[in-house]
C-alpha atoms as a PDB file:
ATOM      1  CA  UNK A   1     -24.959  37.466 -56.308  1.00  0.00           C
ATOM      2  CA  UNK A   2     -27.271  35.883 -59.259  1.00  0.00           C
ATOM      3  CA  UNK A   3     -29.308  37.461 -61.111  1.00  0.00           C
ATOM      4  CA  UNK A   4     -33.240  36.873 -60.437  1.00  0.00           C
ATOM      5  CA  UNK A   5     -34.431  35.767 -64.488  1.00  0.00           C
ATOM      6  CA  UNK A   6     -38.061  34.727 -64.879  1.00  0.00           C
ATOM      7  CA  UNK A   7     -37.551  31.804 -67.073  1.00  0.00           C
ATOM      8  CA  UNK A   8     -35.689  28.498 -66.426  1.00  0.00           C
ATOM      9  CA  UNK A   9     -33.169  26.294 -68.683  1.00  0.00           C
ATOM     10  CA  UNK A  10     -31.135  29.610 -69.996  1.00  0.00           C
ATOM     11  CA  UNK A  11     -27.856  31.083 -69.219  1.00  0.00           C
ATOM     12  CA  UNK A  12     -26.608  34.177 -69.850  1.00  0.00           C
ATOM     13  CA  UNK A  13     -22.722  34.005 -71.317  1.00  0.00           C
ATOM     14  CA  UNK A  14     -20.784  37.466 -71.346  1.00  0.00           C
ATOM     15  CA  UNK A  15     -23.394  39.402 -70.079  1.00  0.00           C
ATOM     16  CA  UNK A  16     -23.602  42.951 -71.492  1.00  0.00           C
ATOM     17  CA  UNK A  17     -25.763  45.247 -69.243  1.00  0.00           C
ATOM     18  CA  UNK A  18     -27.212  48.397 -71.013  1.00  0.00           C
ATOM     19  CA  UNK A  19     -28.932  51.131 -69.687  1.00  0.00           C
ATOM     20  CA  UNK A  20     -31.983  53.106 -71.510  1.00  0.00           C
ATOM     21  CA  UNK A  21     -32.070  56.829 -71.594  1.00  0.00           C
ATOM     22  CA  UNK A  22     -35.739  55.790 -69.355  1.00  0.00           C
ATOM     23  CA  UNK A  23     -33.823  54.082 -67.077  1.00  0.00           C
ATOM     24  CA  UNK A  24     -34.816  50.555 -68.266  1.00  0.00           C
ATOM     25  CA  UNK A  25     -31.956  47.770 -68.126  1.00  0.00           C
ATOM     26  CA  UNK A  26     -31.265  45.226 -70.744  1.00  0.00           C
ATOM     27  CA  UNK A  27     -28.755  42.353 -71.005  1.00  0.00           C
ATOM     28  CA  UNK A  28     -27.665  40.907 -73.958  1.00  0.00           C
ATOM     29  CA  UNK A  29     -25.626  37.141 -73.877  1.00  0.00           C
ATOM     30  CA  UNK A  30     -23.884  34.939 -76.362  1.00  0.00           C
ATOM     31  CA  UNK A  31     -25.644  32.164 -77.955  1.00  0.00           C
ATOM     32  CA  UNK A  32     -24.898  29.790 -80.181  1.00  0.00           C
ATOM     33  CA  UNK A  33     -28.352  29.983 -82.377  1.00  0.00           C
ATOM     34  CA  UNK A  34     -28.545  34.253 -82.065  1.00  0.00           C
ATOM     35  CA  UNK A  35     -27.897  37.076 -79.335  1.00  0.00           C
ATOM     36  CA  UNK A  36     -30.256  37.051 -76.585  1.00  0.00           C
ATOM     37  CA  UNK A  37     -31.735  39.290 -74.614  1.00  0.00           C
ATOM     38  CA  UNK A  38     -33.376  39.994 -71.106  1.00  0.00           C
ATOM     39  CA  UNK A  39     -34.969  43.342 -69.432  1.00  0.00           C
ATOM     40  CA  UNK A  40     -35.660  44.101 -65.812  1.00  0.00           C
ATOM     41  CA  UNK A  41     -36.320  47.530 -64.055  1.00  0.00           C
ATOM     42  CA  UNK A  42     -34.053  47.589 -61.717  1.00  0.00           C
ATOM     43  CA  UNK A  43     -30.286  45.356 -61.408  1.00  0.00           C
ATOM     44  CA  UNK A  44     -31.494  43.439 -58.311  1.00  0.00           C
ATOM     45  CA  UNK A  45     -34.783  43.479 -59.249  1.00  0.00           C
ATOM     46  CA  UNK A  46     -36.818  40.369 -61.456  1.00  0.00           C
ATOM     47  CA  UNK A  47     -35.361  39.844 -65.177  1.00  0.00           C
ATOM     48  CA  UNK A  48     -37.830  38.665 -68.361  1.00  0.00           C
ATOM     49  CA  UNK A  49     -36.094  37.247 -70.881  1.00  0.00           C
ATOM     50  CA  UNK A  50     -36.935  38.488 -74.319  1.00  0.00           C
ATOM     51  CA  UNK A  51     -35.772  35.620 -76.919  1.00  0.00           C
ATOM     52  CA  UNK A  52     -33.468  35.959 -79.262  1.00  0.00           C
ATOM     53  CA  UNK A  53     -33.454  39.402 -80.633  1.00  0.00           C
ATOM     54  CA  UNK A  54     -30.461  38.740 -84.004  1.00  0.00           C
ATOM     55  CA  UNK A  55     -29.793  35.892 -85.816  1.00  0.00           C
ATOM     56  CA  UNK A  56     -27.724  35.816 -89.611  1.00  0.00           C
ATOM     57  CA  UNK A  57     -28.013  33.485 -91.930  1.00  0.00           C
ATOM     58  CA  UNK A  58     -25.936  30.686 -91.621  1.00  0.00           C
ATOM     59  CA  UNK A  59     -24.511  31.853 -88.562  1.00  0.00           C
ATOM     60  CA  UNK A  60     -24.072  29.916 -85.397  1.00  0.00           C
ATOM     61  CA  UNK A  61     -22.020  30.899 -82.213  1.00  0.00           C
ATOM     62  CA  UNK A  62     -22.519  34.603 -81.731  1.00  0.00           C
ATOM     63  CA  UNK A  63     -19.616  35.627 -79.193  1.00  0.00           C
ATOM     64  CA  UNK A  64     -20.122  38.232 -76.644  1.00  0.00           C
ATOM     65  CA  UNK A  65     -22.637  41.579 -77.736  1.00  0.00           C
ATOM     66  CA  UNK A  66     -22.554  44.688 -76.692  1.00  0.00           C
ATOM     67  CA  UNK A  67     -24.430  48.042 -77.418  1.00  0.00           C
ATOM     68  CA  UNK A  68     -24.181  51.736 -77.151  1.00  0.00           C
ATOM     69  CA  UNK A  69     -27.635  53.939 -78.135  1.00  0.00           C
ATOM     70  CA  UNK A  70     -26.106  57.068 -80.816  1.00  0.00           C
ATOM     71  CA  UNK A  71     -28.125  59.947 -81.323  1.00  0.00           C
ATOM     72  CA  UNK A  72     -31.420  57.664 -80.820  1.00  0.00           C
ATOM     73  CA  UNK A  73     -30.675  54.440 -82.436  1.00  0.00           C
ATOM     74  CA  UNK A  74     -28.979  51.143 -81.215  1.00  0.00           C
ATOM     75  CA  UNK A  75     -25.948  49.546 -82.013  1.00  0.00           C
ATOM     76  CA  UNK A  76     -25.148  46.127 -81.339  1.00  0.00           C
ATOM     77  CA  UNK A  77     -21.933  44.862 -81.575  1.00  0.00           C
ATOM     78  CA  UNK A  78     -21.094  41.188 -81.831  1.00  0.00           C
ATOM     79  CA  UNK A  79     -18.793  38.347 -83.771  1.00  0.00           C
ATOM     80  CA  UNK A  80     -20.684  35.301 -85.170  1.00  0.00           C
ATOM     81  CA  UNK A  81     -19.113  32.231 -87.037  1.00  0.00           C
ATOM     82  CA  UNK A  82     -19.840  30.691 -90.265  1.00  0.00           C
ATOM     83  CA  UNK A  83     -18.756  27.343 -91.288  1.00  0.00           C
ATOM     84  CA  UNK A  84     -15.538  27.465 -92.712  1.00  0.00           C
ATOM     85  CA  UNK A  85     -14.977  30.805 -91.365  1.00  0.00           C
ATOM     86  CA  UNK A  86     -13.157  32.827 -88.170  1.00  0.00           C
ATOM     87  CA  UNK A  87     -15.379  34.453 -86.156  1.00  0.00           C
ATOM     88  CA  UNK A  88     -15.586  38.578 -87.428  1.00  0.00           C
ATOM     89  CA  UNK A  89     -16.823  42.077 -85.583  1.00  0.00           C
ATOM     90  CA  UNK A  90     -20.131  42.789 -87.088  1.00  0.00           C
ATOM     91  CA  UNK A  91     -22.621  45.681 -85.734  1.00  0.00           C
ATOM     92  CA  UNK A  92     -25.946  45.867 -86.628  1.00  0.00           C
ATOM     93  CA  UNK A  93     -28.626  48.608 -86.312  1.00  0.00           C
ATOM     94  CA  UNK A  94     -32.405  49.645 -84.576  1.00  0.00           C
ATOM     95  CA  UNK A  95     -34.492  51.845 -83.711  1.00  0.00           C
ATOM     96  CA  UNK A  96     -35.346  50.017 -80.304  1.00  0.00           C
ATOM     97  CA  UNK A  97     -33.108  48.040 -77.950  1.00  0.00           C
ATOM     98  CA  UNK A  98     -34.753  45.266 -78.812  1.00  0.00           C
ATOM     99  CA  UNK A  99     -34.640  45.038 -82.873  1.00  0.00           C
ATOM    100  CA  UNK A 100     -35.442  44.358 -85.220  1.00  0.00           C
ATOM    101  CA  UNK A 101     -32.308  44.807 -86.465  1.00  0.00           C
ATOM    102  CA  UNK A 102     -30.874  45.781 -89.862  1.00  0.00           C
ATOM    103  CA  UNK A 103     -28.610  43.959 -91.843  1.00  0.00           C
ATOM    104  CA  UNK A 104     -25.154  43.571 -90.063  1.00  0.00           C
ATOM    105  CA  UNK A 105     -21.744  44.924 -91.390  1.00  0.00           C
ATOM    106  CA  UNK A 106     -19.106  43.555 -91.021  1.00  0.00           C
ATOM    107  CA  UNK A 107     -15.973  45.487 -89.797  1.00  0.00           C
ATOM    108  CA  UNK A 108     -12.863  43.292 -90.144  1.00  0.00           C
ATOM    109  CA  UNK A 109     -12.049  40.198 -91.816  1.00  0.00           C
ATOM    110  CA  UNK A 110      -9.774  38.749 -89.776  1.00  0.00           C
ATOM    111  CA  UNK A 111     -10.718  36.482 -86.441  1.00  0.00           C
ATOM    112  CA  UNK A 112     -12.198  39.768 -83.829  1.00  0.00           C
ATOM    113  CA  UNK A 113     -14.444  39.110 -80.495  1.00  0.00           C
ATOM    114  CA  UNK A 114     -15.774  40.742 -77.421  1.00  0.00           C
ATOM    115  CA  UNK A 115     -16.937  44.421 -78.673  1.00  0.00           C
ATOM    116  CA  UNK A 116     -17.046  47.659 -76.537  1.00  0.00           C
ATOM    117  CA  UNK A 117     -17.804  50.476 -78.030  1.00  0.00           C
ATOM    118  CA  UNK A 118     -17.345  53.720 -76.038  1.00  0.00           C
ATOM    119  CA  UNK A 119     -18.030  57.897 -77.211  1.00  0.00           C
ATOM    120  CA  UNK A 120     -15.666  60.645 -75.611  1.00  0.00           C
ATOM    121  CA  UNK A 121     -14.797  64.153 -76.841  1.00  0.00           C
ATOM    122  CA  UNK A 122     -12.154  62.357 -79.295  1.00  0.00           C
ATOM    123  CA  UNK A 123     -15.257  60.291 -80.731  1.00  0.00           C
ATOM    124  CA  UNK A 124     -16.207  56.739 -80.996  1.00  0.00           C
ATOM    125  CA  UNK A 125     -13.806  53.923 -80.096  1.00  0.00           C
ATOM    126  CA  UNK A 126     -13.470  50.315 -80.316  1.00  0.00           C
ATOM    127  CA  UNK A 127     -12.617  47.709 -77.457  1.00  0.00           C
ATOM    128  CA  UNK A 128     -11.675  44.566 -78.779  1.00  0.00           C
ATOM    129  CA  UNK A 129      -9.804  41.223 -78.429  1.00  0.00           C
ATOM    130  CA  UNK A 130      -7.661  39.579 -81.383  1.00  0.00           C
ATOM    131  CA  UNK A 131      -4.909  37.304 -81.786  1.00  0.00           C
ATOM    132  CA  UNK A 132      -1.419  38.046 -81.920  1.00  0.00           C
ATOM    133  CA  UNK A 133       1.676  35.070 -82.960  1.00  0.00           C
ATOM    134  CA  UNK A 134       4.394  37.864 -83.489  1.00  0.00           C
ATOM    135  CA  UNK A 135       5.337  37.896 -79.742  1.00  0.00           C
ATOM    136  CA  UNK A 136       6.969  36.064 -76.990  1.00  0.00           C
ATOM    137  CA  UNK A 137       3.824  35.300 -74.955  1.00  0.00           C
ATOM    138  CA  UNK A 138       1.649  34.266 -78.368  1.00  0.00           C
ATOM    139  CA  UNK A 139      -2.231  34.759 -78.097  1.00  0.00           C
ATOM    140  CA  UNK A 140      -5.274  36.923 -77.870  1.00  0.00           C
ATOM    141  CA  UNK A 141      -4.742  39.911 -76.393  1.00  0.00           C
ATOM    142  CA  UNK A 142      -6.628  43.888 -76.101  1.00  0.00           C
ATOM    143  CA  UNK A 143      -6.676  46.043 -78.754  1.00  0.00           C
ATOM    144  CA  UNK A 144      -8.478  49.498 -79.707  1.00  0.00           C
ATOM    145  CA  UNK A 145      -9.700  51.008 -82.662  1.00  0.00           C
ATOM    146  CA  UNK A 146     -10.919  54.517 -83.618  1.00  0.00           C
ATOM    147  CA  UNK A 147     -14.465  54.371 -85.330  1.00  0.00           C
ATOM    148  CA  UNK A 148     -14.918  56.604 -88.418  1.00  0.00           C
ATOM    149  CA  UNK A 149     -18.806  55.966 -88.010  1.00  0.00           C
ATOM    150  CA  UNK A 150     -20.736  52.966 -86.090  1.00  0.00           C
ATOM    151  CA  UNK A 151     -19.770  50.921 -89.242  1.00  0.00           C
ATOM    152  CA  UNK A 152     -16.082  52.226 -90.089  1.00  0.00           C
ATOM    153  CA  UNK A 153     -13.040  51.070 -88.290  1.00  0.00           C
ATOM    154  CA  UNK A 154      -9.668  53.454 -88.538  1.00  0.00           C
ATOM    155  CA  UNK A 155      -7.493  50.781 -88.629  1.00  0.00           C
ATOM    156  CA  UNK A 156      -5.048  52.270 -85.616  1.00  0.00           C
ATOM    157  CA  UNK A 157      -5.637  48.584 -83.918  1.00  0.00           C
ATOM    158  CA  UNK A 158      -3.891  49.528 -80.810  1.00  0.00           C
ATOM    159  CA  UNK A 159      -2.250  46.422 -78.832  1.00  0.00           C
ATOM    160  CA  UNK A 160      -3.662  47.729 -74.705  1.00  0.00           C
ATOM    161  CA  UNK A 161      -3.416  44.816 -72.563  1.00  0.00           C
ATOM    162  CA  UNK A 162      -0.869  41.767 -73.526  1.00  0.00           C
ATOM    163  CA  UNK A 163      -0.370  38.333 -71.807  1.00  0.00           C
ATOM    164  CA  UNK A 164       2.103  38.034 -69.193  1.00  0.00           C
ATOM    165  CA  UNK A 165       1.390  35.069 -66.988  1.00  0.00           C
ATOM    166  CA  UNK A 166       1.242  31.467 -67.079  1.00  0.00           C
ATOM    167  CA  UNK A 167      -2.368  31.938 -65.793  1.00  0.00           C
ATOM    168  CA  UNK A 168      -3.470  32.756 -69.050  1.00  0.00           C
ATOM    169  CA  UNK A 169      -2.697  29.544 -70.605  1.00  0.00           C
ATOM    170  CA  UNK A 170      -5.469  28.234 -72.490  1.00  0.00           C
ATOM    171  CA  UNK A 171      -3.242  25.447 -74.784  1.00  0.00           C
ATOM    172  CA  UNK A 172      -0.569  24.522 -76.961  1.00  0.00           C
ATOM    173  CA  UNK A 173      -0.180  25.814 -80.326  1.00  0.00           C
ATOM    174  CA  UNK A 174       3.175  24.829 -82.872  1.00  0.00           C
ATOM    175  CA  UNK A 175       4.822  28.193 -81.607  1.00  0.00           C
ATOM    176  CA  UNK A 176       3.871  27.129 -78.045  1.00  0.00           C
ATOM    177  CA  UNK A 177       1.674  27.788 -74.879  1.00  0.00           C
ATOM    178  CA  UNK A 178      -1.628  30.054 -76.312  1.00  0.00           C
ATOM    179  CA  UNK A 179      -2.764  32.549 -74.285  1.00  0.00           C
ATOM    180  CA  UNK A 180      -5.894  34.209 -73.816  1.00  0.00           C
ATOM    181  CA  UNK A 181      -6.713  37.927 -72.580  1.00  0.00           C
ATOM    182  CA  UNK A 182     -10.298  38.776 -73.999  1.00  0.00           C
ATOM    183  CA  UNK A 183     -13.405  40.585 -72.618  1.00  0.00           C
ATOM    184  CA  UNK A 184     -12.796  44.401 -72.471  1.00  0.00           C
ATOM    185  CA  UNK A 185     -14.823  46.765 -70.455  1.00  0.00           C
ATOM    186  CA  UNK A 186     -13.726  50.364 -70.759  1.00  0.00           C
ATOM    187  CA  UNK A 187     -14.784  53.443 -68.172  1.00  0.00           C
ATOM    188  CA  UNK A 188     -13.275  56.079 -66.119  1.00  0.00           C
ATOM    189  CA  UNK A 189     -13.822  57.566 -62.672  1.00  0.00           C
ATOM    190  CA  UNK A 190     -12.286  60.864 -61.389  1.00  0.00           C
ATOM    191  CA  UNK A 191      -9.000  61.191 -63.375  1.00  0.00           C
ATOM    192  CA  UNK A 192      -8.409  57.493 -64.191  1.00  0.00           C
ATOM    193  CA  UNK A 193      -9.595  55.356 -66.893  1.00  0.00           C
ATOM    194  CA  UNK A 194     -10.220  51.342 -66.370  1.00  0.00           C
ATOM    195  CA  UNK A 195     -10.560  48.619 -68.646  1.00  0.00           C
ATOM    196  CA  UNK A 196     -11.613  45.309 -67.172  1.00  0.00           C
ATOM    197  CA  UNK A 197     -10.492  42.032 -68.693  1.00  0.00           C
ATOM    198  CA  UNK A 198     -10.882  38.161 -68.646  1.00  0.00           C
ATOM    199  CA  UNK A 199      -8.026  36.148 -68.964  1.00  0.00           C
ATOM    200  CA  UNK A 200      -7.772  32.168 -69.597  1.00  0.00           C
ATOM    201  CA  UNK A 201     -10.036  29.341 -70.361  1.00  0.00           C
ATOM    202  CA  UNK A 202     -13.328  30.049 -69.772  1.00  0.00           C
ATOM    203  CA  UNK A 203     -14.334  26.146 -69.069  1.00  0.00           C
ATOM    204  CA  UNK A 204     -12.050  25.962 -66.486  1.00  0.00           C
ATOM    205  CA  UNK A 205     -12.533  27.386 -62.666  1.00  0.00           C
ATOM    206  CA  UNK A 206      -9.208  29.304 -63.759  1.00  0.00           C
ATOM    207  CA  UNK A 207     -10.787  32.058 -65.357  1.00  0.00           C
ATOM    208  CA  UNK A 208     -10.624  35.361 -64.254  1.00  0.00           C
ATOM    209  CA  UNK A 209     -11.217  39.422 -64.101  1.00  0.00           C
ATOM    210  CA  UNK A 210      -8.124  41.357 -64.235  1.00  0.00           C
ATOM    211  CA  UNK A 211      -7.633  45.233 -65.112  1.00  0.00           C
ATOM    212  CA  UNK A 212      -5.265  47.938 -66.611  1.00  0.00           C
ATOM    213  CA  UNK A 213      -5.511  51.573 -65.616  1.00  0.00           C
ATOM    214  CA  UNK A 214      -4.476  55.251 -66.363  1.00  0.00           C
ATOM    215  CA  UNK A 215      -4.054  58.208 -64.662  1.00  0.00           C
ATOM    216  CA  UNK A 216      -5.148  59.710 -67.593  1.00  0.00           C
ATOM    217  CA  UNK A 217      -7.686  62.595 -69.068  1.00  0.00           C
ATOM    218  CA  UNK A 218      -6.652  62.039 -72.991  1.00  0.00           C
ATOM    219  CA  UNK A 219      -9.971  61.344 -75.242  1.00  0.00           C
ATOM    220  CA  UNK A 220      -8.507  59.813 -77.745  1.00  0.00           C
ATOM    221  CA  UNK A 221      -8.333  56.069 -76.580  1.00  0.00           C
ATOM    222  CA  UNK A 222      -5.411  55.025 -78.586  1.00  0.00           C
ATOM    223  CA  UNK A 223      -3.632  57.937 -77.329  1.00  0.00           C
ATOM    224  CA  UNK A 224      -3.456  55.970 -73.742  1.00  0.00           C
ATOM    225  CA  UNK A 225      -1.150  53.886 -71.944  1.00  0.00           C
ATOM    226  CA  UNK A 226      -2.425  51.802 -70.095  1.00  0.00           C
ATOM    227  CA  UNK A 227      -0.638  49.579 -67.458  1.00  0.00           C
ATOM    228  CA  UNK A 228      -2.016  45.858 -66.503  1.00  0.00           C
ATOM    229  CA  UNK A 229      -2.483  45.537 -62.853  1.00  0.00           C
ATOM    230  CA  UNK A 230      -0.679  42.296 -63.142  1.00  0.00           C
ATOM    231  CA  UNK A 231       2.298  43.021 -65.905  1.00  0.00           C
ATOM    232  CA  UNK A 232       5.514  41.581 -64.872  1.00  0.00           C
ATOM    233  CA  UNK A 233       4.493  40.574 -61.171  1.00  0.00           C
ATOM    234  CA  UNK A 234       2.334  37.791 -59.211  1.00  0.00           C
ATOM    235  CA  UNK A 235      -1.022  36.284 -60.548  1.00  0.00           C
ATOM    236  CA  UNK A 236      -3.691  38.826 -58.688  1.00  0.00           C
ATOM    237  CA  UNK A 237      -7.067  38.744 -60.305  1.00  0.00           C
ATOM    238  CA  UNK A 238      -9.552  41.027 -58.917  1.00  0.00           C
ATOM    239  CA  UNK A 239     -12.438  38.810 -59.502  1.00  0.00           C
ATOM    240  CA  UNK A 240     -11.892  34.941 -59.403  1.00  0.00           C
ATOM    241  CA  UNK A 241     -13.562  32.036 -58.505  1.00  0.00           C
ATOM    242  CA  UNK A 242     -14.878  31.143 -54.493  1.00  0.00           C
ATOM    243  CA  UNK A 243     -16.637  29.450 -52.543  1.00  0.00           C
ATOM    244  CA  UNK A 244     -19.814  29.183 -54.278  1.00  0.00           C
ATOM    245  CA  UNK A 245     -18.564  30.060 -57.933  1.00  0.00           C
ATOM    246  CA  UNK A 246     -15.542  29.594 -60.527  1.00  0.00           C
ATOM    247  CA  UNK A 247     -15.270  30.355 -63.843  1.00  0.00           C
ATOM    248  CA  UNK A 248     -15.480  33.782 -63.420  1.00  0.00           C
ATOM    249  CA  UNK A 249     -15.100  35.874 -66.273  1.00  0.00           C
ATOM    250  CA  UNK A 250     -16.031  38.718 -68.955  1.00  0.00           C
ATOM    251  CA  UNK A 251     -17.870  41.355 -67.175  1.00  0.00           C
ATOM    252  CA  UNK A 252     -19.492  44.317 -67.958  1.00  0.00           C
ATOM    253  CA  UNK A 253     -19.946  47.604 -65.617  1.00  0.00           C
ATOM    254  CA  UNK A 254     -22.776  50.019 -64.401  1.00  0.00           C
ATOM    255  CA  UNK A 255     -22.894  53.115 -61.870  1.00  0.00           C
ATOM    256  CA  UNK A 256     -25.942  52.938 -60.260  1.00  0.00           C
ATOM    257  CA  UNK A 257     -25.954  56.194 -57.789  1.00  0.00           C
ATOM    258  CA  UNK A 258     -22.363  56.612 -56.807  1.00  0.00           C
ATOM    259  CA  UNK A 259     -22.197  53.235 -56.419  1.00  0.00           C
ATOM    260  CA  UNK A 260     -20.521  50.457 -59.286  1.00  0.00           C
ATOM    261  CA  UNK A 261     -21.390  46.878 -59.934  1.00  0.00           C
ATOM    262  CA  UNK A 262     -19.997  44.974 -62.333  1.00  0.00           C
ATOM    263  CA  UNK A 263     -21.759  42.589 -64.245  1.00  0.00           C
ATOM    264  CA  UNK A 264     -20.421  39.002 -64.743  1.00  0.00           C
ATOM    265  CA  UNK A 265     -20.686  35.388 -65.938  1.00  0.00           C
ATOM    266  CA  UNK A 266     -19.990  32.432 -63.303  1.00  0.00           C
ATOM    267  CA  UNK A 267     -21.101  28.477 -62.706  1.00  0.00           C
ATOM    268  CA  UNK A 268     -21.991  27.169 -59.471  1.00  0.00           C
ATOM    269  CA  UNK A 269     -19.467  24.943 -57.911  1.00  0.00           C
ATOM    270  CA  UNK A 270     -21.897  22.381 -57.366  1.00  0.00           C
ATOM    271  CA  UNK A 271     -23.699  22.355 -60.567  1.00  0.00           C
ATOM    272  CA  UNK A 272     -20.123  21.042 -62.543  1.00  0.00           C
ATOM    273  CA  UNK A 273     -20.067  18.052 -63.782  1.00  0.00           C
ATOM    274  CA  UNK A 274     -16.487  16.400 -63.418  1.00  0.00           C
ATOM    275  CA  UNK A 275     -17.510  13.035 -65.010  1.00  0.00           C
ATOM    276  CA  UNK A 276     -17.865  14.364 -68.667  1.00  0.00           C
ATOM    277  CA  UNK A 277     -14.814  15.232 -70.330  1.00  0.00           C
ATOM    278  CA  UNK A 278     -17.883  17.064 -72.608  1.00  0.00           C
ATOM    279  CA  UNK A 279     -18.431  20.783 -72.086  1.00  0.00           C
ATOM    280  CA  UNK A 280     -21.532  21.558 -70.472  1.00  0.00           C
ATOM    281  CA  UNK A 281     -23.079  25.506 -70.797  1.00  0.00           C
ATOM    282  CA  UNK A 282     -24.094  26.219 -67.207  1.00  0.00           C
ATOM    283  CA  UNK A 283     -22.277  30.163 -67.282  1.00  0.00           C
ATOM    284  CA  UNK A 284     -25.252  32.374 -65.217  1.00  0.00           C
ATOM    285  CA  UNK A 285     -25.086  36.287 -64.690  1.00  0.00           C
ATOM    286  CA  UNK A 286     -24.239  37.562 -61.552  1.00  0.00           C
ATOM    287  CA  UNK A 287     -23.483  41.026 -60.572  1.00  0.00           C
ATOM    288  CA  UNK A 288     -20.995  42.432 -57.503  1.00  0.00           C
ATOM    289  CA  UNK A 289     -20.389  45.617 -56.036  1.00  0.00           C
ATOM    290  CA  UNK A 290     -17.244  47.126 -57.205  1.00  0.00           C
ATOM    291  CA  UNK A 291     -14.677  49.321 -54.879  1.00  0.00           C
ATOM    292  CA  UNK A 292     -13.021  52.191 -57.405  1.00  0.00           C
ATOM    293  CA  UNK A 293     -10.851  54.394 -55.545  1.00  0.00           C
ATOM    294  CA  UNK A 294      -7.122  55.769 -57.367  1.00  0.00           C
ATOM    295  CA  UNK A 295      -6.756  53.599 -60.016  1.00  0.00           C
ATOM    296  CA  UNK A 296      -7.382  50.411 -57.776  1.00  0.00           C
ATOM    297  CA  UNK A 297     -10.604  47.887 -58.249  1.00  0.00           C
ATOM    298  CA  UNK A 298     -11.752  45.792 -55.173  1.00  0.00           C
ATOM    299  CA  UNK A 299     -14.521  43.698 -55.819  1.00  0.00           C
ATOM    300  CA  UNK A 300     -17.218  42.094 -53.240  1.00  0.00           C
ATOM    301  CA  UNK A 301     -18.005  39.134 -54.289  1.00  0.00           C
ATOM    302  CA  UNK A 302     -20.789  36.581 -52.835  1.00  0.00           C
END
């Protein structure tokens, strides 16, 4: 189901949806001149769009935010690209959801995307996606981090979810076929712990929601094991495209009640343009009721 947004002309790419200690609900999207933003008081309620709440200098292309609220301030976690350069992690700091926001660090130096921080009893920990050529299925993949701080990695870098179907297939590189697994959402329900992925290209109708699970009550996230819904058997996404959408790809969760939705980027079937070979941005948020029961996702999607 869309999203009801009170402005035309905008989509909303890798939709992050946060959630206020008030209640109030924020998304935050990928742009490629800054991170924007939108509020709204309720999920299926009307959604004002905010602007662009970050930009860096120089910057263009910031990939997929996200943001967790620490002992009253706001994090936001994103990657951003700079001419000549890979896109990097970066998190940046406010005292409202909304900025402005400090300066951002940077947290690795190699090519990292599509942030989730999470805080258990073990501390803070870092979903992420990064490349990997040292394998037989050569890509991006999931990998977690322990967080020192909000600005300091641990370096364990984790590889959690790995490529294992043709599916994924998003090219040809010199070592052959490049896959792509990106997009992690992490949460748990009664004793097993989910994290939601996106898998393939993202401008194709191809693209789709997968997940890993664990029967598992360990805090420390690199401490998991994790298996892929999908690892070593048939192509099964639990989200993918329909009747009225494709493209469907890198959500985000909330529990509203006792109820979850998840929170996800799609285009309209009829709304693609098949006579450009050209790219065109038409990704909208849409959200779905999710079905969590024993370490097994359903989704209903509209």
């Amino acid at each position: 189901m869309k999203l009801k947004f009170n402005v035309s002309g905008k989509t909303q790419p890798d939709p992050f949806i946060f959630r206020d200690d008030d209640g109030k609900l924020y998304i935050y999207a990928t742009g490629i001149d800054g991170i924007h933003a939108y509020s709204s008081d309720s999920l299926d309620g009307e959604w004002n769009y905010e602007g662009i709440i970050l930009t860096v200098p120089r910057g263009d292309e910031y990939w997929a935010p996200s943001m967790i609220k620490l002992d009253g301030r706001y994090y936001l976690y994103f990657s951003y690209h700079i001419p000549g350069m890979f896109e990097h992690m970066h998190v940046a700091v406010s005292d409202k959801p909304l900025g402005p926001f400090e300066k951002p660090v940077r947290l690795y130096k190699r090519f990292t995307i599509d942030s989730h921080v999470v805080k258990t009893e073990a501390g803070l920990f870092l979903w992420y996606a990064e490349d990997n050529e040292n394998c037989d299925r050569i890509g991006t993949r999931i990998f977690v981090d322990k967080l020192l701080d909000p600005f300091t990695p641990a370096n364990i870098c984790k590889e959690v979810i790995i490529p294992t179907c043709d599916e994924e297939i998003t090219g040809q590189r010199e070592k052959g076929p490049w896959h792509t697994v990106e997009g992690p959402f992490w949460f748990h329900e009664g004793e097993w712990q989910y994290v939601m992925y996106s898998a393939g290209a993202f401008t194709d109708d191809t693209y789709h929601i997968g997940y890993a699970c664990a029967k598992s009550d360990e805090e420390d996230l690199t401490k998991v094991d994790f298996v892929k819904q999908t690892n070593d058997g048939p192509f099964n996404p639990v989200m993918f495209r329909n009747d009225v959408e494709e493209g469907v790809g890198h959500n985000s969760v909330i529990k509203i009640g006792d109820e979850y939705y998840a929170v996800y980027h799609a285009r309209d079937i009829k709304s693609k343009n098949s006579q450009s070979e050209e790219y065109i941005e038409e990704r909208t948020a849409r959200f779905c009721k999710l079905n969590i029961k024993d370490g097994v996702i359903t989704a209903e999607q509209k």
